[in-house]
Protein backbone atom coordinates (compact mmCIF):
# COMPACT_ATOMS: atom_id res chain seq x y z
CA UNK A 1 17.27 -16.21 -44.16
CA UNK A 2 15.74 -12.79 -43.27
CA UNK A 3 15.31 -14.00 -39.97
CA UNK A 4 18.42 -15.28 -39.45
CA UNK A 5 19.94 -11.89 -40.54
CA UNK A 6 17.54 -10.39 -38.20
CA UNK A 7 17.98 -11.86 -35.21
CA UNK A 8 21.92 -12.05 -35.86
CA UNK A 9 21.93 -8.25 -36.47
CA UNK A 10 20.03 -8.04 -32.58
CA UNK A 11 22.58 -10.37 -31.06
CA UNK A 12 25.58 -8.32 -32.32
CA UNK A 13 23.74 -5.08 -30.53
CA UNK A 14 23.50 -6.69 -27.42
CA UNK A 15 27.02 -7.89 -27.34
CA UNK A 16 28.16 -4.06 -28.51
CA UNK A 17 25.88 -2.67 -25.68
CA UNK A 18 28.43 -5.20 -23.32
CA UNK A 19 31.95 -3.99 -24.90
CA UNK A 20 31.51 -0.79 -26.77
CA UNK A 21 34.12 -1.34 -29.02
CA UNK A 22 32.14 -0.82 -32.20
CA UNK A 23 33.24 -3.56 -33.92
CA UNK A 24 30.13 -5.84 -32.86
CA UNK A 25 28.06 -2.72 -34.01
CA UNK A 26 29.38 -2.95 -37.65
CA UNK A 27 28.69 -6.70 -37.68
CA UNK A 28 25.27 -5.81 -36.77
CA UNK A 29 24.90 -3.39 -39.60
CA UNK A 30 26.05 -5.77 -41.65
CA UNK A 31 23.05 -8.31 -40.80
CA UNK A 32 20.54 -5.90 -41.01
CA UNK A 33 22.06 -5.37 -44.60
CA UNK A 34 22.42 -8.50 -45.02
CA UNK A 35 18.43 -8.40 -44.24
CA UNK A 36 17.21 -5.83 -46.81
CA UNK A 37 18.86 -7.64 -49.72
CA UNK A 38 17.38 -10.76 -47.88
CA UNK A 39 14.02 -9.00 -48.43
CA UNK A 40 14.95 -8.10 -52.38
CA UNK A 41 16.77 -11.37 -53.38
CA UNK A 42 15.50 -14.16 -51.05
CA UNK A 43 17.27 -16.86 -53.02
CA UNK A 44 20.62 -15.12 -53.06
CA UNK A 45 22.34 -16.15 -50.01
CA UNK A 46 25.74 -15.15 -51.20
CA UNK A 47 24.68 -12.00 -52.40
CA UNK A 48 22.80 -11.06 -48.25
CA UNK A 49 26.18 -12.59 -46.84
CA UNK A 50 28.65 -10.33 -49.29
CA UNK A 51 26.59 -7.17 -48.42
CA UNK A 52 27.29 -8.37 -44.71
CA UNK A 53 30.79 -9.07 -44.87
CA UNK A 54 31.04 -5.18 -47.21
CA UNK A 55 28.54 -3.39 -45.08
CA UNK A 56 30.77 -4.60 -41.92
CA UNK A 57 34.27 -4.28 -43.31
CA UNK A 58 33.52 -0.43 -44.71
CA UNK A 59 32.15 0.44 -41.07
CA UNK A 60 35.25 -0.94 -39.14
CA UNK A 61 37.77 0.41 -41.53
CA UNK A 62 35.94 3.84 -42.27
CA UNK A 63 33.73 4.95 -39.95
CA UNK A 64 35.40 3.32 -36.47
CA UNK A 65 38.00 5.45 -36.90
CA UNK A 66 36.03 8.92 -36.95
CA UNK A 67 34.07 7.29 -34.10
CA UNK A 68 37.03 7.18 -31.94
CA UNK A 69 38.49 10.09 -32.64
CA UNK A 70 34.84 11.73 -31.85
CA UNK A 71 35.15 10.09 -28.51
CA UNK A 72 38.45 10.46 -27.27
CA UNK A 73 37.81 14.72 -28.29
CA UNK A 74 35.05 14.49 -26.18
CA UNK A 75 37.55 13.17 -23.03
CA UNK A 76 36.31 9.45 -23.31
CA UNK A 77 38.54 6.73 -23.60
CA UNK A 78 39.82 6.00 -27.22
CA UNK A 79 38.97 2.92 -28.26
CA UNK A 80 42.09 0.52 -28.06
CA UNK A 81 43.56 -1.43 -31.08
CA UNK A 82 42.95 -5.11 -31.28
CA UNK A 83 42.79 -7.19 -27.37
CA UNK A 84 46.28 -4.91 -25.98
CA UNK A 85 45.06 -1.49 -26.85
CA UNK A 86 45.32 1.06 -24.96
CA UNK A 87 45.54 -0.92 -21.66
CA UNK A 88 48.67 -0.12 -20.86
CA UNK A 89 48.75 2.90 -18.33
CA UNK A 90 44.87 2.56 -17.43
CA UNK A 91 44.16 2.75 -13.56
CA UNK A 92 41.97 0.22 -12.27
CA UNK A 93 41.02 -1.32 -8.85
CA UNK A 94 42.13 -4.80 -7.49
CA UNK A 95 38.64 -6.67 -6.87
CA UNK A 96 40.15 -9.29 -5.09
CA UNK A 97 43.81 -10.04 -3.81
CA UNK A 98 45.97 -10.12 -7.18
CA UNK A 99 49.35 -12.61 -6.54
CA UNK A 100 51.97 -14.28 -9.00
CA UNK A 101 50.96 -15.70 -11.74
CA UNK A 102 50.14 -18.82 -9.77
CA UNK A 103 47.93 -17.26 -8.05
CA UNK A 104 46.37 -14.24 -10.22
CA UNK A 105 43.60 -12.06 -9.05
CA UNK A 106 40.99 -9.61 -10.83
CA UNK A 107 40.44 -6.23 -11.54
CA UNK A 108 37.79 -4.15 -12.72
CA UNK A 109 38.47 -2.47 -16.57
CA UNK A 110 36.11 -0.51 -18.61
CA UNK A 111 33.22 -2.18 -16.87
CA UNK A 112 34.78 -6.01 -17.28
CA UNK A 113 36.35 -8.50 -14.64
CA UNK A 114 40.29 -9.04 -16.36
CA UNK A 115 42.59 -11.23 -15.12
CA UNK A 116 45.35 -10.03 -13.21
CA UNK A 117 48.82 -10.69 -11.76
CA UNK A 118 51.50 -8.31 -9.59
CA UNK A 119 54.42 -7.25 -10.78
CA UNK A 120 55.68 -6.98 -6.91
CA UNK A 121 56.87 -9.63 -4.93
CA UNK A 122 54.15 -9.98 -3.24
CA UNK A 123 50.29 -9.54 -3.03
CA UNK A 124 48.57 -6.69 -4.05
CA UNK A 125 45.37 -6.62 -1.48
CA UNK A 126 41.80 -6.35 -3.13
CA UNK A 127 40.12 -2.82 -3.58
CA UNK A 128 43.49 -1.18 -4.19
CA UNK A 129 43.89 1.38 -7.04
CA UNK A 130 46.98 -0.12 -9.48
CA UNK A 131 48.07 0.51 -12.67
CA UNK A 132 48.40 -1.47 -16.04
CA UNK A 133 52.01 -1.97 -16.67
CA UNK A 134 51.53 -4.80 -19.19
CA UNK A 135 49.18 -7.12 -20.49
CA UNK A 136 50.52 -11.08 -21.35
CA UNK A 137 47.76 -12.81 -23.46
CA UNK A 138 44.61 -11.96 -21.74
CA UNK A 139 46.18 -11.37 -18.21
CA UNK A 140 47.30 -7.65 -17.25
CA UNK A 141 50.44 -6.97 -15.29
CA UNK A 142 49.36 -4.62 -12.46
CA UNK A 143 51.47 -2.20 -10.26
CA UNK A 144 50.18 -0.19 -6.92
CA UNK A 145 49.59 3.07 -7.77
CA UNK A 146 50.12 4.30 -3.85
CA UNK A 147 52.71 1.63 -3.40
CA UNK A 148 55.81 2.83 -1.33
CA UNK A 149 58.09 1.13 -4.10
CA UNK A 150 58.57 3.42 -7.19
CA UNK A 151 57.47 1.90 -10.52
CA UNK A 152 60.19 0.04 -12.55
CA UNK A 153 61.26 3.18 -15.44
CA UNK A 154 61.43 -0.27 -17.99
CA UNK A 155 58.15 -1.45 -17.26
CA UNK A 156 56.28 0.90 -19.12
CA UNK A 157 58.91 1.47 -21.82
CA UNK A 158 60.60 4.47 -20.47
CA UNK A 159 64.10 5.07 -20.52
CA UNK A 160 66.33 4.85 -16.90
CA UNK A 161 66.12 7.50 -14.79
CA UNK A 162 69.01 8.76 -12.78
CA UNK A 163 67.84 7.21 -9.74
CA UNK A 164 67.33 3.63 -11.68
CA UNK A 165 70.03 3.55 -14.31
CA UNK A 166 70.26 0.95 -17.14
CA UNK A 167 71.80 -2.03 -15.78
CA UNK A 168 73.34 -2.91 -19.17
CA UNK A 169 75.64 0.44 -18.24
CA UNK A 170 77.55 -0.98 -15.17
């Protein structure tokens, strides 16, 4: 089993060296946990897999946190809750031509290729800058940040301006 703790504990650093979320991180200190009491108790596999699973759990509910807070003082990005985040309001660029949601394109975000579809009535072109106005499942609604159309007030949450009022009102 030390092995298998082992070589777990490397694959979970390679896949936080891809995301940087620090959740694979804590997994990862979990194995290698997992490994020392593999070294102690070879027989007890429940006891290397609790010290994973405790190891793991205290990392992502203590020390994640502090982590985040460290980096978003710092002017990094603060790591986003759960898949949605803190997507919504990122700028990004179009990688190829993003449509409807029959015909979604891509866009780059925090160094991964996303899904993406417009919120315009037409195309968005490929290398344009846009903005994340909302993200269904694992697809993110994208706006043109130098389009000539202003940005719908409700699409980010905001209350109507003057110069788009509520509909509900009239």
């Amino acid at each position: 089993m030390l092995v298998f703790w082992l070589v777990l504990g490397l694959v979970l650093l390679v896949v936080e060296s891809r995301h940087l979320a620090f959740y694979a991180l804590f997994g990862a200190a979990g194995a290698f946990a997992a490994a020392i009491v593999a070294l102690l108790l070879p027989d007890m596999i429940v006891a290397q897999a609790a010290a994973a699973v405790v190891v793991a759990a205290l990392g992502i509910w203590l020390v994640r946190p502090l982590m985040s807070n460290a980096l978003s003082s710092r002017g990094s990005v603060a790591l986003g809750r759960g898949v949605h985040g803190s997507l919504v309001g990122e700028e990004v660029l179009t990688l190829d031509e993003v449509g409807d949601v029959h015909h979604p394109g891509h866009v780059r975000l925090a160094g991964e290729r996303w899904l993406a579809v417009s919120e315009l009535d037409r195309p968005i072109p490929g290398h344009t800058r846009v903005l994340v106005t909302g993200v269904r499942g694992t697809t993110l609604v994208v706006w043109p940040v130098d389009s000539d159309l202003s940005l719908p007030d409700d699409s980010l949450g905001l209350p109507p301006s003057p110069s788009n009022p509520d509909p509900e009102e009239k």
